[in-house]
PDB file of N, CA and C in Angstrom:
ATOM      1  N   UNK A   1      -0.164   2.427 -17.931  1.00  0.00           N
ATOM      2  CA  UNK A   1       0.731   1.536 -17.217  1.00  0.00           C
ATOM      3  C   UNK A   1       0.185   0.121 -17.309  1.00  0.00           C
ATOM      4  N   UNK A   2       0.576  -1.150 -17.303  1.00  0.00           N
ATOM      5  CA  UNK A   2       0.551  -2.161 -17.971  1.00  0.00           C
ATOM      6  C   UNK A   2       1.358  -2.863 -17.277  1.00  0.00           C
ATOM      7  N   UNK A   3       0.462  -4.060 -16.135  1.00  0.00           N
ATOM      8  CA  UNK A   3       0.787  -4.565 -15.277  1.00  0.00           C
ATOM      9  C   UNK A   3       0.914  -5.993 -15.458  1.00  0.00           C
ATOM     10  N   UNK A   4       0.991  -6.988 -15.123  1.00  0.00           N
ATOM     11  CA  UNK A   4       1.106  -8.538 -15.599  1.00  0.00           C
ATOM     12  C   UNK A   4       0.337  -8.706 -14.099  1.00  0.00           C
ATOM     13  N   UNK A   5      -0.916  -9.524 -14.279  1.00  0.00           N
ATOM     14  CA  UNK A   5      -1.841  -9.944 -13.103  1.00  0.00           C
ATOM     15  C   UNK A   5      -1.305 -11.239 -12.526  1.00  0.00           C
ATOM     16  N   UNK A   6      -0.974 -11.372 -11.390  1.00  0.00           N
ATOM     17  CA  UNK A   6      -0.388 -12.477 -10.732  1.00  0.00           C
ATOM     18  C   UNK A   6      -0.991 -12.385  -9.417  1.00  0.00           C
ATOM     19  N   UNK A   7      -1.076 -13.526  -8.939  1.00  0.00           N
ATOM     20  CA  UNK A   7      -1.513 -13.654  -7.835  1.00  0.00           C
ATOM     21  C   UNK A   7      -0.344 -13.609  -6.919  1.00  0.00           C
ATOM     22  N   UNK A   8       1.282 -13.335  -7.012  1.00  0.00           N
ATOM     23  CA  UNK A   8       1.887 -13.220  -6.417  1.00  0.00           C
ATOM     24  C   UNK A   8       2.259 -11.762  -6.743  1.00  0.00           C
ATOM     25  N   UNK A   9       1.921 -10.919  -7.453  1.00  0.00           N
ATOM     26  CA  UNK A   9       1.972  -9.414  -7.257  1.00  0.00           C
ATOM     27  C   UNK A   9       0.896  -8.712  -6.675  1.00  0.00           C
ATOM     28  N   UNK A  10      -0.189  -9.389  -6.417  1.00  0.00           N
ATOM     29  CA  UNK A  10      -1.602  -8.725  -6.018  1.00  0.00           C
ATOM     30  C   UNK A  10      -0.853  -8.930  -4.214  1.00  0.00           C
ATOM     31  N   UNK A  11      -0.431 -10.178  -3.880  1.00  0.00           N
ATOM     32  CA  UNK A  11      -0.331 -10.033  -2.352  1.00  0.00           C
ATOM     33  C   UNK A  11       1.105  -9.029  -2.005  1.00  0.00           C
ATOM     34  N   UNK A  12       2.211  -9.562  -3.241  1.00  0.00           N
ATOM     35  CA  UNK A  12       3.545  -8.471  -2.814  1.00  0.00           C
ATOM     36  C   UNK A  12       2.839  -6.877  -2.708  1.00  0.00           C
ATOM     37  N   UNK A  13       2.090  -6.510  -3.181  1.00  0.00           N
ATOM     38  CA  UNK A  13       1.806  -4.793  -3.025  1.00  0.00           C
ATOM     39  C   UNK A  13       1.018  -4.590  -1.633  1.00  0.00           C
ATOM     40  N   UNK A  14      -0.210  -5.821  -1.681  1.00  0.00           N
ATOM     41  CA  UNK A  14      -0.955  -5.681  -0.661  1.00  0.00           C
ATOM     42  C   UNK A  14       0.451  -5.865   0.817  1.00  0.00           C
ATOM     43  N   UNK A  15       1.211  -6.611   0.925  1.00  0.00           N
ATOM     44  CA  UNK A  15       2.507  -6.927   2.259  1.00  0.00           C
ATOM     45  C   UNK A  15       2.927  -5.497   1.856  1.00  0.00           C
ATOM     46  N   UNK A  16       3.677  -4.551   0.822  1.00  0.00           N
ATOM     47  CA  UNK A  16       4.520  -4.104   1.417  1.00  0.00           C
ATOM     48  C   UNK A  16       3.864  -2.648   1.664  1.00  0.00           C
ATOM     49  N   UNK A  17       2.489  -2.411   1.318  1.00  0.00           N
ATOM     50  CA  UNK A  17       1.557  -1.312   1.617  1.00  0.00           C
ATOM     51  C   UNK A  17       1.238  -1.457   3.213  1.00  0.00           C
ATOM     52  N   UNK A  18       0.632  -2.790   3.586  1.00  0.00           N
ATOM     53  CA  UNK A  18       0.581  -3.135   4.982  1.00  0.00           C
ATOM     54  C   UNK A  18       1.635  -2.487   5.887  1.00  0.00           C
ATOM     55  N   UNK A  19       2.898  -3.361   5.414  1.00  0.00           N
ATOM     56  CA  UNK A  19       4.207  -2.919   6.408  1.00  0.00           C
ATOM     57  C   UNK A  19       4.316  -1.206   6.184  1.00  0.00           C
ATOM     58  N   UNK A  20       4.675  -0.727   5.308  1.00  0.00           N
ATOM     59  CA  UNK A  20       4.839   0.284   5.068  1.00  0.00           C
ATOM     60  C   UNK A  20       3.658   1.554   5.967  1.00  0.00           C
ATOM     61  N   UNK A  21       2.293   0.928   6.156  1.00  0.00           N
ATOM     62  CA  UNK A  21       1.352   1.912   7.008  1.00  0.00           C
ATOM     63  C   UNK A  21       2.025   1.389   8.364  1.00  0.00           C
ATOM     64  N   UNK A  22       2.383   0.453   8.710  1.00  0.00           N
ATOM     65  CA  UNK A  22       2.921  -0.133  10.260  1.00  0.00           C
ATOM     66  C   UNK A  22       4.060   0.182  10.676  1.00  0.00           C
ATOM     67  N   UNK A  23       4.972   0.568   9.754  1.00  0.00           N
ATOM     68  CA  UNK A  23       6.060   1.468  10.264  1.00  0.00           C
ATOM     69  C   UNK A  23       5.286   2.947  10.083  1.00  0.00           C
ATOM     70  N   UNK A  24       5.010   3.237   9.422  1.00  0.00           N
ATOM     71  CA  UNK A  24       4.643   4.607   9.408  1.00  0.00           C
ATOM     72  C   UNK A  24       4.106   5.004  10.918  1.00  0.00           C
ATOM     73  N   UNK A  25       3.058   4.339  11.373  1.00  0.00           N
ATOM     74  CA  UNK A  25       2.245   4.395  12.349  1.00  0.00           C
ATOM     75  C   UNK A  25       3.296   4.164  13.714  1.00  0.00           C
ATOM     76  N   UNK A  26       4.410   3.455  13.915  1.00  0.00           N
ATOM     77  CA  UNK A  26       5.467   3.139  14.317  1.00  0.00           C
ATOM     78  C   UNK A  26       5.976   4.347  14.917  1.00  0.00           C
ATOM     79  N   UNK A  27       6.589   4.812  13.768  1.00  0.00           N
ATOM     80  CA  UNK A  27       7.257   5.974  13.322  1.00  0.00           C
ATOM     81  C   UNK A  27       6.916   6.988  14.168  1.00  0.00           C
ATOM     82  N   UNK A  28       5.686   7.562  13.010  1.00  0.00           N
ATOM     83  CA  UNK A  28       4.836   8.749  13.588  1.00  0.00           C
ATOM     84  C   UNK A  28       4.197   8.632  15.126  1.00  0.00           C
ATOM     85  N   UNK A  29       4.144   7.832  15.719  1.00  0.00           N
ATOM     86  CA  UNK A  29       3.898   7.757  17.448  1.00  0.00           C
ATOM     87  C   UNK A  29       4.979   7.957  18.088  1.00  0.00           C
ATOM     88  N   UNK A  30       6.589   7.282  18.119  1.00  0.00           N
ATOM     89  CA  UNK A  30       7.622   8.037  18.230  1.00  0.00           C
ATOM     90  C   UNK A  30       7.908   9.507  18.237  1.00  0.00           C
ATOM     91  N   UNK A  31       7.427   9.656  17.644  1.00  0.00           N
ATOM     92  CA  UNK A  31       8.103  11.165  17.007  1.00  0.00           C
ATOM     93  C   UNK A  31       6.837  12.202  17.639  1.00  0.00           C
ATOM     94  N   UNK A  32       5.565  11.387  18.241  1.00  0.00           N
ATOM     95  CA  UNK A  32       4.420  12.450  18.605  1.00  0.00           C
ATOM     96  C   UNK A  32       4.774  12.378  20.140  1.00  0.00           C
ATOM     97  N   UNK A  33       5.621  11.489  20.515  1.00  0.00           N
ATOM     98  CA  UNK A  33       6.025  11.108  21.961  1.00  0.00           C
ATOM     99  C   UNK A  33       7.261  12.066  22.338  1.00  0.00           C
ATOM    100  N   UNK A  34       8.267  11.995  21.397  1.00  0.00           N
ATOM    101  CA  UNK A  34       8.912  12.980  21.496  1.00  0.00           C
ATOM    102  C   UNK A  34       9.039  14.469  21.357  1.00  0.00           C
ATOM    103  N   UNK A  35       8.141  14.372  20.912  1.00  0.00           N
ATOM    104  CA  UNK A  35       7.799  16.441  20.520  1.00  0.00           C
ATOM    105  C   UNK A  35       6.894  16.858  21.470  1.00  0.00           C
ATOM    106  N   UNK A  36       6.056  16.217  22.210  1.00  0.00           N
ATOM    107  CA  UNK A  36       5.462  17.207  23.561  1.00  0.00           C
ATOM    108  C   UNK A  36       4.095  17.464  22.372  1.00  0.00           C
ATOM    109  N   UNK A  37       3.477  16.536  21.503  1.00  0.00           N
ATOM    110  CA  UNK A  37       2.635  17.302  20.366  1.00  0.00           C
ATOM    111  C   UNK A  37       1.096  16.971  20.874  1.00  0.00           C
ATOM    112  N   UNK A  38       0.053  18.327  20.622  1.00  0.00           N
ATOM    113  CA  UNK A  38      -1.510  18.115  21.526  1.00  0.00           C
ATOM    114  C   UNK A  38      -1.974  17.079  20.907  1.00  0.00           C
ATOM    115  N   UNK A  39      -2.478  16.438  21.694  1.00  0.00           N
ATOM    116  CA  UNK A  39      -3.526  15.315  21.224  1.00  0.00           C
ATOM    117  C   UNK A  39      -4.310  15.265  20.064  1.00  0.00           C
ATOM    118  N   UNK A  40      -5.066  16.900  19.833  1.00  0.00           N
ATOM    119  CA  UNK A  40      -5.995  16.997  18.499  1.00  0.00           C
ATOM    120  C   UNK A  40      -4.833  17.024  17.746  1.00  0.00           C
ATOM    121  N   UNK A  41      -3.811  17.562  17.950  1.00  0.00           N
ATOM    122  CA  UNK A  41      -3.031  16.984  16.258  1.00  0.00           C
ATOM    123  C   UNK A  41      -2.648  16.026  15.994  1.00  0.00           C
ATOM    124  N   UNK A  42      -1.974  14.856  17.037  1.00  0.00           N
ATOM    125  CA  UNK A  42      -2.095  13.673  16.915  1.00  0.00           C
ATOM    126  C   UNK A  42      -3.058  12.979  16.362  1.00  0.00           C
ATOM    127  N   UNK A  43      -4.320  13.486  16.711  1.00  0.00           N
ATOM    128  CA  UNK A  43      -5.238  12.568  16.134  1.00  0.00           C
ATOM    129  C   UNK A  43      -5.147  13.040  14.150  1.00  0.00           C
ATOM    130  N   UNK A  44      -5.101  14.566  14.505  1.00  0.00           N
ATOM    131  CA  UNK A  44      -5.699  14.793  12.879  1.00  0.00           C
ATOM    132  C   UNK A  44      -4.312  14.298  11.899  1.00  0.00           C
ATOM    133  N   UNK A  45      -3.058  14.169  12.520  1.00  0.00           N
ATOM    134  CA  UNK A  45      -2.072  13.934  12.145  1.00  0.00           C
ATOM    135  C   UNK A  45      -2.009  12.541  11.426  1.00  0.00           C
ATOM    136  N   UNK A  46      -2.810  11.952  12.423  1.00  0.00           N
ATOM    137  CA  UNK A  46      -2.859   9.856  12.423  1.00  0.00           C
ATOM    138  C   UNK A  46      -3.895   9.773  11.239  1.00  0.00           C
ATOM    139  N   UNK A  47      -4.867  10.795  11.351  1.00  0.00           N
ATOM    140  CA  UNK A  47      -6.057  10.601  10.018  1.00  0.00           C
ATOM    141  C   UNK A  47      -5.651  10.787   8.716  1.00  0.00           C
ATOM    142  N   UNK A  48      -4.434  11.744   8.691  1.00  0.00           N
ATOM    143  CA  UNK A  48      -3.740  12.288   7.550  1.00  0.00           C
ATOM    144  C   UNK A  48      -3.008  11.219   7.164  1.00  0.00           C
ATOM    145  N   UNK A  49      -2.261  10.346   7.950  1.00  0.00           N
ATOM    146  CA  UNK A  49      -1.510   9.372   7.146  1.00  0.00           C
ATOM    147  C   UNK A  49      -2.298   8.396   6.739  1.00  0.00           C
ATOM    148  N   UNK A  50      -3.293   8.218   7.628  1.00  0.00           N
ATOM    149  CA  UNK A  50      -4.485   6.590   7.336  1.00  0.00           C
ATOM    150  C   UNK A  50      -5.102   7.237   5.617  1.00  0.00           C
ATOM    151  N   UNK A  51      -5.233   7.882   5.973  1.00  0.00           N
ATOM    152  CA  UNK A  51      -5.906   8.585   4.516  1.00  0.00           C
ATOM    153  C   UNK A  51      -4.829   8.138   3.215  1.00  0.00           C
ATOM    154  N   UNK A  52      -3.996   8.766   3.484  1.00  0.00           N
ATOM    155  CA  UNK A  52      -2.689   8.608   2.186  1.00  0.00           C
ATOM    156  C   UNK A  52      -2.658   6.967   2.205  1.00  0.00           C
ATOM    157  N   UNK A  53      -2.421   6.569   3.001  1.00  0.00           N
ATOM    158  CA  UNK A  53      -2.459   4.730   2.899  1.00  0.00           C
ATOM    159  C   UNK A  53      -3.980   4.182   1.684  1.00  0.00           C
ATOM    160  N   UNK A  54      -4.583   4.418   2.301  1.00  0.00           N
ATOM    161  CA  UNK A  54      -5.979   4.192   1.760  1.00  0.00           C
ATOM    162  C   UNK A  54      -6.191   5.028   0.327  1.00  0.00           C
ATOM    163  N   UNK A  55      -5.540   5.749   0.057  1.00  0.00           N
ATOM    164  CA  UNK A  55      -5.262   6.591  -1.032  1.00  0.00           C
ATOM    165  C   UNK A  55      -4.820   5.462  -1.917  1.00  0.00           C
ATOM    166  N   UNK A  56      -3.816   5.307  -1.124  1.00  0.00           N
ATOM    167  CA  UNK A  56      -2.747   4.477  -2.281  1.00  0.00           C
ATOM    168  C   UNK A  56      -3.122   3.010  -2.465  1.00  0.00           C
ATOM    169  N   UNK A  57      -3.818   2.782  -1.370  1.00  0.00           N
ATOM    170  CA  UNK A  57      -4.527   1.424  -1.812  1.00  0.00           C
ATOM    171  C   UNK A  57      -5.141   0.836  -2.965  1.00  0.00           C
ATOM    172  N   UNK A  58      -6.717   2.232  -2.353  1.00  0.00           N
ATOM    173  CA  UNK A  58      -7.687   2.424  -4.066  1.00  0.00           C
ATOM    174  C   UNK A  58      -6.764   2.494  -5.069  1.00  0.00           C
ATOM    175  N   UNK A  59      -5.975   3.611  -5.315  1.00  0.00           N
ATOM    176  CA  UNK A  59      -4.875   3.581  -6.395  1.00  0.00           C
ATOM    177  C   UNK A  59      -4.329   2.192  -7.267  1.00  0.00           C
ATOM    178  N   UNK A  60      -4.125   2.000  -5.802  1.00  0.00           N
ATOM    179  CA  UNK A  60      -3.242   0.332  -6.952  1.00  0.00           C
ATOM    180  C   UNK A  60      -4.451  -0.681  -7.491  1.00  0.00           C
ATOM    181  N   UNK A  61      -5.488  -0.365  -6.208  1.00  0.00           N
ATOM    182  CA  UNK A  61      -6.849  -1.253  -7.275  1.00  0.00           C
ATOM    183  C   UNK A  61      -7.296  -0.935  -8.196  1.00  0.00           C
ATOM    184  N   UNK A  62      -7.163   0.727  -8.879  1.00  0.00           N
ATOM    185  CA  UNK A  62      -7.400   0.583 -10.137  1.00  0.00           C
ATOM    186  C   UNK A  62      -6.873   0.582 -11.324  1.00  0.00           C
ATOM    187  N   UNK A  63      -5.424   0.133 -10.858  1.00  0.00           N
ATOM    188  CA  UNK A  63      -4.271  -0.015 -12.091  1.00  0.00           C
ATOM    189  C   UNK A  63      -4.817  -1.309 -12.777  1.00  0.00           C
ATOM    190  N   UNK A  64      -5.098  -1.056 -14.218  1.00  0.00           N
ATOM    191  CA  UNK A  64      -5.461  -1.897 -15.241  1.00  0.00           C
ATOM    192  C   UNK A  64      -4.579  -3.259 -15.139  1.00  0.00           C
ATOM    193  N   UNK A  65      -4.626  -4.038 -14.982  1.00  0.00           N
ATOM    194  CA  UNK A  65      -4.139  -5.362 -15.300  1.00  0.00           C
ATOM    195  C   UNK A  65      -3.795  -5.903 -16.278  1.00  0.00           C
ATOM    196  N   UNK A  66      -2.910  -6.227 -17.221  1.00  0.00           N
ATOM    197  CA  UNK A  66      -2.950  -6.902 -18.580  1.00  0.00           C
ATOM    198  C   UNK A  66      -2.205  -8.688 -18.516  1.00  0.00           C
ATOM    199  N   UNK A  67      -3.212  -9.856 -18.563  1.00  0.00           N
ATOM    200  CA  UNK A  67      -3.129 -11.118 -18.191  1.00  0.00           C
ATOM    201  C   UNK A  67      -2.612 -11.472 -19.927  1.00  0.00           C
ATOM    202  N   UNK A  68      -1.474 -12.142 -19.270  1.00  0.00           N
ATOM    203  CA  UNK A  68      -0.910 -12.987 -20.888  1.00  0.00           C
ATOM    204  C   UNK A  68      -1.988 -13.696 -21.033  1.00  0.00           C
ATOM    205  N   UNK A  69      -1.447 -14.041 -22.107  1.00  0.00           N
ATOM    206  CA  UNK A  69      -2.265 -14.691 -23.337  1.00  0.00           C
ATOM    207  C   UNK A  69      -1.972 -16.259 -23.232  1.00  0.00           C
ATOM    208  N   UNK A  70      -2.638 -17.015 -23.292  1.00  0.00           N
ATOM    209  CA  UNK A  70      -2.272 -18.289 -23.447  1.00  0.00           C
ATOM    210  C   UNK A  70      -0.735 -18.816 -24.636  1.00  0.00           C
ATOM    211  N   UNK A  71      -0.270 -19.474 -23.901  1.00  0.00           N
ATOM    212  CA  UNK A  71       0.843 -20.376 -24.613  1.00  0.00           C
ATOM    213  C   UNK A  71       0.112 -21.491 -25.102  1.00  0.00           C
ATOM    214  N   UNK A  72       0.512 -21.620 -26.700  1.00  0.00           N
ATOM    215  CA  UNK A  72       0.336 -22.762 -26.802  1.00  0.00           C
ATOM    216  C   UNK A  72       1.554 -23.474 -27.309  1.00  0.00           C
ATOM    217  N   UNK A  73       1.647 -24.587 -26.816  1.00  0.00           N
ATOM    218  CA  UNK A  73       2.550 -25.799 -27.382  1.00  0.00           C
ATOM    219  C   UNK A  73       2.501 -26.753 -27.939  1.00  0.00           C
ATOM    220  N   UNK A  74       3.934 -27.208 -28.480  1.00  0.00           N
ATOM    221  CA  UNK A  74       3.804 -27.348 -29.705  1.00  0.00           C
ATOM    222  C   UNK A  74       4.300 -29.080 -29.029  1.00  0.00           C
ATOM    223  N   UNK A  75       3.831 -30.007 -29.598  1.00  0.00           N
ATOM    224  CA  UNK A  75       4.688 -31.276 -29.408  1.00  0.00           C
ATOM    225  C   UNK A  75       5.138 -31.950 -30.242  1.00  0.00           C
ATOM    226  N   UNK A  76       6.295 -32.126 -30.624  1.00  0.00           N
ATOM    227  CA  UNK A  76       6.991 -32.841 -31.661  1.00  0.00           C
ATOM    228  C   UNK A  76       7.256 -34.748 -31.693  1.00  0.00           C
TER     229      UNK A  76
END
């Protein structure tokens, strides 16, 4: 996979990984509020998603980068 390195794609993944664990976390407290669910699974529940976040983090840090090449121009 063969990415174009930008400093405006390094922060778009890092924002929508952020938001994306903050609804999750959102989410999943809702839904542990509504189900009557024990505490130890809440917790092991909350570790399970922090994990997959952080999963996917490392992940995207080690997608190879490929930086264009210099332009050169021409002046007439």
């Amino acid at each position: 996979m063969k990415i174009i390195d930008t400093t405006k794609t390094k922060s778009l993944s890092f924002t929508v990984i952020a938001l994306a664990a903050i609804a999750s976390s959102i989410l999943s407290t809702i839904l542990f509020m509504k189900a009557n669910i024990p505490l130890e699974t809440q917790v092991i529940l909350y570790a399970v998603i922090m994990s997959y976040y952080v999963a996917l983090s490392l992940g995207l840090s080690k997608v190879k980068a490929k930086e264009l090449p210099e332009q050169l121009e021409i002046a007439f």
